[in-house]
N, C-alpha and C. Protein backbone atom coordinates (compact mmCIF):
# COMPACT_ATOMS: atom_id res chain seq x y z
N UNK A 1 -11.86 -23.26 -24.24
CA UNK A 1 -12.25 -21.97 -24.76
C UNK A 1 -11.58 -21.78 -26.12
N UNK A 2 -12.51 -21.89 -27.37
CA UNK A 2 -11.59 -21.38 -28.41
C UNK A 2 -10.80 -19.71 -28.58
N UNK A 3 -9.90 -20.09 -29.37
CA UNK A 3 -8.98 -18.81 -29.46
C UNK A 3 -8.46 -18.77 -30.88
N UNK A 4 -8.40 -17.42 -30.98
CA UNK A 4 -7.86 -16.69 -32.54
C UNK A 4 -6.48 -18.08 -32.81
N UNK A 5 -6.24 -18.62 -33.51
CA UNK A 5 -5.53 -19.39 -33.52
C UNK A 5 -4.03 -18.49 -34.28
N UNK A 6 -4.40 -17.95 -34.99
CA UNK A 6 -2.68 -16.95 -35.43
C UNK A 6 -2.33 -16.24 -34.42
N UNK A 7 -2.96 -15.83 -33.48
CA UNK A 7 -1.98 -14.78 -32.55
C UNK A 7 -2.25 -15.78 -30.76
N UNK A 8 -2.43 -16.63 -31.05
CA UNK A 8 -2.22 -18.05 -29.89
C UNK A 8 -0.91 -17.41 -29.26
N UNK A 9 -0.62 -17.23 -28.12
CA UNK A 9 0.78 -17.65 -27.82
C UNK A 9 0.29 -18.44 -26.72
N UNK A 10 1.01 -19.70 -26.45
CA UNK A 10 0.67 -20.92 -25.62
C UNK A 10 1.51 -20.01 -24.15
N UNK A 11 2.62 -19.37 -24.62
CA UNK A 11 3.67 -18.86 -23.19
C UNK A 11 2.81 -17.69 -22.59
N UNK A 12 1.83 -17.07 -22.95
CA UNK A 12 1.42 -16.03 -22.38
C UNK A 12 0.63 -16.85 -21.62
N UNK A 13 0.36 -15.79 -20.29
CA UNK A 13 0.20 -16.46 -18.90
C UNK A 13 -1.78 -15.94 -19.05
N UNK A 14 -2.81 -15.73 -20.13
CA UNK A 14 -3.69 -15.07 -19.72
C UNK A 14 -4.30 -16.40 -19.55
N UNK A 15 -5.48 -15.87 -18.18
CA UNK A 15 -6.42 -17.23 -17.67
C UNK A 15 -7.73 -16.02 -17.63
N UNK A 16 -8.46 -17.29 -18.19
CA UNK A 16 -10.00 -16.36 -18.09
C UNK A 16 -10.65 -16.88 -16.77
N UNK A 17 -10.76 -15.56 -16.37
CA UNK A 17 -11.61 -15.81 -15.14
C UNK A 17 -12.68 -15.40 -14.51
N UNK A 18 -13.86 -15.51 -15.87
CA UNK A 18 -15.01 -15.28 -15.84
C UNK A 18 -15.75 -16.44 -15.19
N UNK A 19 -17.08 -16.03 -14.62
CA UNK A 19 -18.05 -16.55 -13.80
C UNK A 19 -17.87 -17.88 -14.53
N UNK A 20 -17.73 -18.82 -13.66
CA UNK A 20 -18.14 -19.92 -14.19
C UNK A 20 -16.97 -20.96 -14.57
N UNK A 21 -16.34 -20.55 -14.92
CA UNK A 21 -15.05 -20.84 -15.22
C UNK A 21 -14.63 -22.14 -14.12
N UNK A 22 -13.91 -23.02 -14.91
CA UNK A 22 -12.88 -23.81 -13.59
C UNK A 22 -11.72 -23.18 -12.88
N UNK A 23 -11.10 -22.10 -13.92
CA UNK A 23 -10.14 -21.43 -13.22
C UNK A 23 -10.74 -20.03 -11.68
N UNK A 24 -12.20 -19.69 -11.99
CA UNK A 24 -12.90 -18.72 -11.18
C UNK A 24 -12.90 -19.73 -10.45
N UNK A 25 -13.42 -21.03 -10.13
CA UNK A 25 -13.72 -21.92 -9.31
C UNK A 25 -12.94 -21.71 -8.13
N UNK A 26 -11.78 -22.59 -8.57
CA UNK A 26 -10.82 -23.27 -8.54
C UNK A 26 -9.59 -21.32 -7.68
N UNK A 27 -9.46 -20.71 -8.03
CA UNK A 27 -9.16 -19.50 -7.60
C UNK A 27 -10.07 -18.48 -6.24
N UNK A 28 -11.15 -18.80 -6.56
CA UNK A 28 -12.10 -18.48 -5.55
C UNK A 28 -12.01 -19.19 -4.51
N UNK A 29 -12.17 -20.89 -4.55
CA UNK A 29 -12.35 -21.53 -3.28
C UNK A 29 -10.24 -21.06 -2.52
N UNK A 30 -9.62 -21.16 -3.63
CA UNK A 30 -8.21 -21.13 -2.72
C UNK A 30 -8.26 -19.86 -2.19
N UNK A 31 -8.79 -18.84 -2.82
CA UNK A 31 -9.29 -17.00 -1.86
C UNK A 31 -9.57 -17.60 -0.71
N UNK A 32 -11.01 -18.29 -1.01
CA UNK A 32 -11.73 -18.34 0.31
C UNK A 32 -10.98 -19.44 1.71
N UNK A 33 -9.74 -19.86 1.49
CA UNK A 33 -9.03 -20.59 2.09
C UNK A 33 -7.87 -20.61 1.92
N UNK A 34 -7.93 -19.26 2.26
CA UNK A 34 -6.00 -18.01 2.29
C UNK A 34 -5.12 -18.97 3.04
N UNK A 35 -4.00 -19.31 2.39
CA UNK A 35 -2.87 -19.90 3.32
C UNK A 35 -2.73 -21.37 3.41
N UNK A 36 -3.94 -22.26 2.82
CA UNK A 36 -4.22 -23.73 3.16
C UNK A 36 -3.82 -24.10 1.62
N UNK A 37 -2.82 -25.01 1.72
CA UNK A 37 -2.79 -25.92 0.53
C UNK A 37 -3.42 -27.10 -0.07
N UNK A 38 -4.22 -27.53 -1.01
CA UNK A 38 -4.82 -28.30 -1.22
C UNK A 38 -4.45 -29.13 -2.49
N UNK A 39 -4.61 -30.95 -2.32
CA UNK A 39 -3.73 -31.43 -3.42
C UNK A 39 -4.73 -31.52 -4.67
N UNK A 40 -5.00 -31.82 -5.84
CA UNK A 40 -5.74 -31.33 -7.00
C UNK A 40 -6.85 -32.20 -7.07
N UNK A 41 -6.65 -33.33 -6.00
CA UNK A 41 -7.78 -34.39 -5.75
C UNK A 41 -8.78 -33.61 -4.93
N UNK A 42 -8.20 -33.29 -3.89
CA UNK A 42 -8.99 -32.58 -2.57
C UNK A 42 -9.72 -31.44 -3.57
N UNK A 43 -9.21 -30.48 -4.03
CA UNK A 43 -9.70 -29.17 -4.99
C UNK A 43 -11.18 -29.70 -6.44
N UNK A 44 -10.50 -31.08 -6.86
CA UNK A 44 -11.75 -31.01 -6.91
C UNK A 44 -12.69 -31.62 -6.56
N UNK A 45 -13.11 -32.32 -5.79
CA UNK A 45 -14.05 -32.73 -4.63
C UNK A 45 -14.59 -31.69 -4.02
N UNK A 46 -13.95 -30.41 -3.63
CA UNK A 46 -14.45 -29.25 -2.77
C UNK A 46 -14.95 -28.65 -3.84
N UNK A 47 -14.28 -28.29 -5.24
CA UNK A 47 -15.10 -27.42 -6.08
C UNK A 47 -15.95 -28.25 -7.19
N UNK A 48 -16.16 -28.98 -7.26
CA UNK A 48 -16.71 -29.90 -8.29
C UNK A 48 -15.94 -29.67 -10.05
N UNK A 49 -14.86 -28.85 -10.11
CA UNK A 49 -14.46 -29.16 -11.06
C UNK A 49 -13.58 -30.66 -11.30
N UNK A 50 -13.82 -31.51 -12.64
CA UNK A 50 -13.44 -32.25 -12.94
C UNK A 50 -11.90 -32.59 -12.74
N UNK A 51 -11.73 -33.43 -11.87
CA UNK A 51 -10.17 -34.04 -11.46
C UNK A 51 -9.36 -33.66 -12.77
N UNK A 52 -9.50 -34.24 -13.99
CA UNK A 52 -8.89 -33.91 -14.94
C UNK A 52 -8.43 -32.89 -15.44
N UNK A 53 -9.40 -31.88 -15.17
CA UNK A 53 -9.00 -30.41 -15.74
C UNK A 53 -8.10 -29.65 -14.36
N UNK A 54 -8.55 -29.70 -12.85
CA UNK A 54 -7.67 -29.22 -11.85
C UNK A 54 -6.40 -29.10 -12.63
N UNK A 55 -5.59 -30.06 -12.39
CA UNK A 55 -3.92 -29.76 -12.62
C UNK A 55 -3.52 -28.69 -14.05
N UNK A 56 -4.18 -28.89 -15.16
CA UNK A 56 -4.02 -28.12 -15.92
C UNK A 56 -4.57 -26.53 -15.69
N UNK A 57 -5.67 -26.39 -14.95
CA UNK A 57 -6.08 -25.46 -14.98
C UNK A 57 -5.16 -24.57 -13.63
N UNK A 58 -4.64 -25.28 -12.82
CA UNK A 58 -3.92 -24.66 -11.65
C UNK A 58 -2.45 -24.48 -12.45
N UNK A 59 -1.97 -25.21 -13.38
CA UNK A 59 -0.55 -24.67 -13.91
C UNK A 59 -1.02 -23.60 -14.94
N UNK A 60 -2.39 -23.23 -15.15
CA UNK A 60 -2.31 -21.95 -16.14
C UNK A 60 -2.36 -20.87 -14.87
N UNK A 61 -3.32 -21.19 -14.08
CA UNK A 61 -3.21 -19.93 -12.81
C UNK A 61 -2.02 -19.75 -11.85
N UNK A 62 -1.04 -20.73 -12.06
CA UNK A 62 0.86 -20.65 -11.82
C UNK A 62 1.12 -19.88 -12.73
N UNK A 63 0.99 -20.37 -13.80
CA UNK A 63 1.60 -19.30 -14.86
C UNK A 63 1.18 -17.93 -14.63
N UNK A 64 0.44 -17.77 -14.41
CA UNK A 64 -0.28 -16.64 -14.85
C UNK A 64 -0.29 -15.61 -12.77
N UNK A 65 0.96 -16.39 -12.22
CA UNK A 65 1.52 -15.90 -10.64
C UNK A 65 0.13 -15.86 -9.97
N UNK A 66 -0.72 -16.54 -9.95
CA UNK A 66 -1.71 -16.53 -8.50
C UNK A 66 -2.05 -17.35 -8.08
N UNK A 67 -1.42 -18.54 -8.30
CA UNK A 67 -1.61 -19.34 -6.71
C UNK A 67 0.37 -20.10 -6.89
N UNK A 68 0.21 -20.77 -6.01
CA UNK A 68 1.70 -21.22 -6.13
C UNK A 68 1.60 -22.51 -5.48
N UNK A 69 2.41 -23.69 -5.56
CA UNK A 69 2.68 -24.93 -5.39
C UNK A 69 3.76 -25.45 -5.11
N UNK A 70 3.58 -26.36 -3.86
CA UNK A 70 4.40 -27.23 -3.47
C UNK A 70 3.78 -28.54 -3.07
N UNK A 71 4.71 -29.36 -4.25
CA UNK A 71 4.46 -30.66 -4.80
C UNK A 71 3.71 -31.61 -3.52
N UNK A 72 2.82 -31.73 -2.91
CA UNK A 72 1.39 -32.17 -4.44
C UNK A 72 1.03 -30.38 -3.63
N UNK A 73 0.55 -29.96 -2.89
CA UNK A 73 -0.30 -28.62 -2.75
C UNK A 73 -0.01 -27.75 -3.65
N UNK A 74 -1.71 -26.91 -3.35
CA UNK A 74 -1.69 -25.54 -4.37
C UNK A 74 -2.56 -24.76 -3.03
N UNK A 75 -1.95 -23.56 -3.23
CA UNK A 75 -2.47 -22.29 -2.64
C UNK A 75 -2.61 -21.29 -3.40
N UNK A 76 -3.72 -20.37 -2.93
CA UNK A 76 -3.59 -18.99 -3.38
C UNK A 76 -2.38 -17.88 -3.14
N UNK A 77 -1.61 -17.16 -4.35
CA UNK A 77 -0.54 -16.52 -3.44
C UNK A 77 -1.07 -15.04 -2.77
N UNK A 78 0.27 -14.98 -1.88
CA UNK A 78 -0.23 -14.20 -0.80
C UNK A 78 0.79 -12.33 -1.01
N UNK A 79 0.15 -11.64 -2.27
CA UNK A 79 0.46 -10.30 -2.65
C UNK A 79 -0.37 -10.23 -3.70
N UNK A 80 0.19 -8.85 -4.30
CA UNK A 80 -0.97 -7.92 -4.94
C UNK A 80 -1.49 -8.12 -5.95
N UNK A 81 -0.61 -8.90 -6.72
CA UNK A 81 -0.90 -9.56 -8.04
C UNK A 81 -2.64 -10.01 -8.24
N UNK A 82 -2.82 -10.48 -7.20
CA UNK A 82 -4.35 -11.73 -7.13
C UNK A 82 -4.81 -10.41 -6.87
N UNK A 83 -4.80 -9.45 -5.84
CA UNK A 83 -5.86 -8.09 -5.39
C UNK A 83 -6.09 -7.64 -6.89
N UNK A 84 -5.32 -7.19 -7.81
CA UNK A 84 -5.06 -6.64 -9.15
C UNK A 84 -5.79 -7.67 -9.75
N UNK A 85 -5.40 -8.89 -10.25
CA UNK A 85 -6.71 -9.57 -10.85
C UNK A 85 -7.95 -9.84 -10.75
N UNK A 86 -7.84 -10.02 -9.28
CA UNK A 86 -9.12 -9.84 -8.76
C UNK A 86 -10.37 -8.53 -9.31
N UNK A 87 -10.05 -7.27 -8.75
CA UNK A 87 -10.24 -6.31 -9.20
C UNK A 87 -10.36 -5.90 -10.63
N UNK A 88 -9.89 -6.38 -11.83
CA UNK A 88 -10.08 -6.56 -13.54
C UNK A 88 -11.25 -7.23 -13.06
N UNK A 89 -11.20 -8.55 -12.92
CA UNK A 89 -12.31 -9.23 -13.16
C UNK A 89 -13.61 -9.06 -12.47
N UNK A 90 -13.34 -8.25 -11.43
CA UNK A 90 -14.53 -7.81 -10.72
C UNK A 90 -15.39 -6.30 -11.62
N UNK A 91 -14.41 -5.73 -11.98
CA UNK A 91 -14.54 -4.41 -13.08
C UNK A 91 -15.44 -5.09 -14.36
N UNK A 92 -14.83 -5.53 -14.80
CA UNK A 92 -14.56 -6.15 -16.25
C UNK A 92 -16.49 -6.44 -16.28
N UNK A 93 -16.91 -7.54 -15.16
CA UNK A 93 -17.76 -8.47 -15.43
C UNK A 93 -19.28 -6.96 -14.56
N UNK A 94 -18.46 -6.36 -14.18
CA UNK A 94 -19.97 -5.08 -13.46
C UNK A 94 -20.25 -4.47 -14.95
N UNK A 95 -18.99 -4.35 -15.88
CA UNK A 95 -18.90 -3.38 -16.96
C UNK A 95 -19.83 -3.96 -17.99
N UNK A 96 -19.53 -5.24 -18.27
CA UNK A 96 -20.26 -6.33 -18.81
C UNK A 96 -21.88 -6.56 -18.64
N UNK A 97 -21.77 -6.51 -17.57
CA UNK A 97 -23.20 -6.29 -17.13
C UNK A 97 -24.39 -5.53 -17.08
N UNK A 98 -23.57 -4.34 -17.06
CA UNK A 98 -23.66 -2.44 -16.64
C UNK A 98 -24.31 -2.43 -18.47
N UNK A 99 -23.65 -2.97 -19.25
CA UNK A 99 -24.00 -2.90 -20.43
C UNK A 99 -24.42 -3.56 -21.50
N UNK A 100 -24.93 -4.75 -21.39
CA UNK A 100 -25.14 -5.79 -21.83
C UNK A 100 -26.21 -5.73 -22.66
N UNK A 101 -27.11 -4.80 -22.51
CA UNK A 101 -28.22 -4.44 -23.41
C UNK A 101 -28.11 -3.26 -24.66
N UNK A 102 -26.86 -2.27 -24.17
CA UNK A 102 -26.55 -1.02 -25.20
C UNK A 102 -26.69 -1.59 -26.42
N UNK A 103 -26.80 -0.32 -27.39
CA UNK A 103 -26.58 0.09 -28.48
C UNK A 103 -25.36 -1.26 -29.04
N UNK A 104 -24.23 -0.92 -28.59
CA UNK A 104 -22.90 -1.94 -29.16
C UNK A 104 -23.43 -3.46 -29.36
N UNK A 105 -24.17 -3.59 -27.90
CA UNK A 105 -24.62 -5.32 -27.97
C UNK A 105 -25.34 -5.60 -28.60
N UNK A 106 -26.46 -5.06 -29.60
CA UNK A 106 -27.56 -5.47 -30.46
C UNK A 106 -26.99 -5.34 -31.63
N UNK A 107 -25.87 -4.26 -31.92
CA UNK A 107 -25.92 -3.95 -33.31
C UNK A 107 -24.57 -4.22 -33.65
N UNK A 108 -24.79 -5.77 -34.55
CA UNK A 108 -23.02 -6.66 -34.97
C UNK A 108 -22.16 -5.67 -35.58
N UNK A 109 -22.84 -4.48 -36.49
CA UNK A 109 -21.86 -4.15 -37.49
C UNK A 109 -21.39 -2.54 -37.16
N UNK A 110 -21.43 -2.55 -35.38
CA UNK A 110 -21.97 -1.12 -35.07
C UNK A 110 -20.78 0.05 -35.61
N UNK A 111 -19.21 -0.77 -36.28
CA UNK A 111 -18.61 -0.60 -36.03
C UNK A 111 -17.52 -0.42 -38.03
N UNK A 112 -18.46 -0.59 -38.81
CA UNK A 112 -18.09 -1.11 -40.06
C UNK A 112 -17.89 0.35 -40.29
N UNK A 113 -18.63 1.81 -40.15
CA UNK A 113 -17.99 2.52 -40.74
C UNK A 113 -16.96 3.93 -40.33
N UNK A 114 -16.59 3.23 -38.78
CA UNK A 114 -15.56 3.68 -38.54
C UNK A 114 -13.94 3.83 -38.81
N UNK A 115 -13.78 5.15 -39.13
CA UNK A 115 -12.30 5.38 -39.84
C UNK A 115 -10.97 4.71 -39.10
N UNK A 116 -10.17 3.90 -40.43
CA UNK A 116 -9.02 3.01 -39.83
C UNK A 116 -7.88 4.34 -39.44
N UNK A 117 -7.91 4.43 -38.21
CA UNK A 117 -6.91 5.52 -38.22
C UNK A 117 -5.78 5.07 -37.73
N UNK A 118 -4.66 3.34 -38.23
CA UNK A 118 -3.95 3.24 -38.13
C UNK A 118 -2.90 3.24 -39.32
N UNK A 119 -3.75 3.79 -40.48
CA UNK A 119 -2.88 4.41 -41.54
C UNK A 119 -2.75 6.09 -41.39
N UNK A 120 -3.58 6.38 -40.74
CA UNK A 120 -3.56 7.86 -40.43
C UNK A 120 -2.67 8.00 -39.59
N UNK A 121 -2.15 7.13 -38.36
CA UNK A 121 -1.19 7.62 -37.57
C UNK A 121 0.37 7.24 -38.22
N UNK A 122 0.21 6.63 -38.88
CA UNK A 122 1.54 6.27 -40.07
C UNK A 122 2.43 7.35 -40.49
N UNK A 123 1.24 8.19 -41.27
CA UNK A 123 1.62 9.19 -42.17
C UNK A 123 1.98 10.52 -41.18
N UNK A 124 1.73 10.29 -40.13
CA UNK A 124 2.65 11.39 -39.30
C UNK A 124 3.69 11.27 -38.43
């Protein structure tokens, strides 16, 4: 996934976990198999994401506290954190959807002559 490359931080824990995704994959099937650890071979054989990408993509969803590992297994973890992400991304992608045709989505520049009001909050 490309990214703004000046404000990159490699240590921040964000994982996209939109439809489609290896990390949605790969997070979904360990949901759907609460409590069972699976080694990154097994994970992808069950999800068809590419062996190669598994391990990287399960140490960004470590990072990022929702699933957890013990050497070789990975599980989904078991608190609120994942309910809470879960829930963004369930929001996020109805919202996405809910609106995908508006006004904002057709029109690139919908936004050029709105006032910068972060010099306005300066000056007070």
């Amino acid at each position: 996934m490309p990214v703004d490359f000046e404000s990159h931080d490699p240590e921040t824990p964000g994982v996209d976990l939109s439809e489609g995704t290896n990390a949605r994959q790969l997070l979904t099937f360990l949901l759907d198999h609460e409590g069972i650890g699976y080694t990154p071979g097994e994970l992808a054989r069950e999800t068809g994401v590419p062996e190669g990408s598994v391990g990287p993509t399960l140490a960004r969803l470590e990072r990022a506290g929702l699933v957890r590992h013990k050497q070789p297994y990975w599980a989904a973890v078991e608190d609120d954190r994942l309910a809470a992400a879960t829930a963004s991304v369930v929001g996020l992608t109805a919202t996405a959807d809910r609106f995908a045709g508006d006004y904002y989505a057709r029109t690139d520049d919908w936004d050029d002559d709105l006032p910068d009001l972060s010099d306005e909050a300066e000056d007070t």
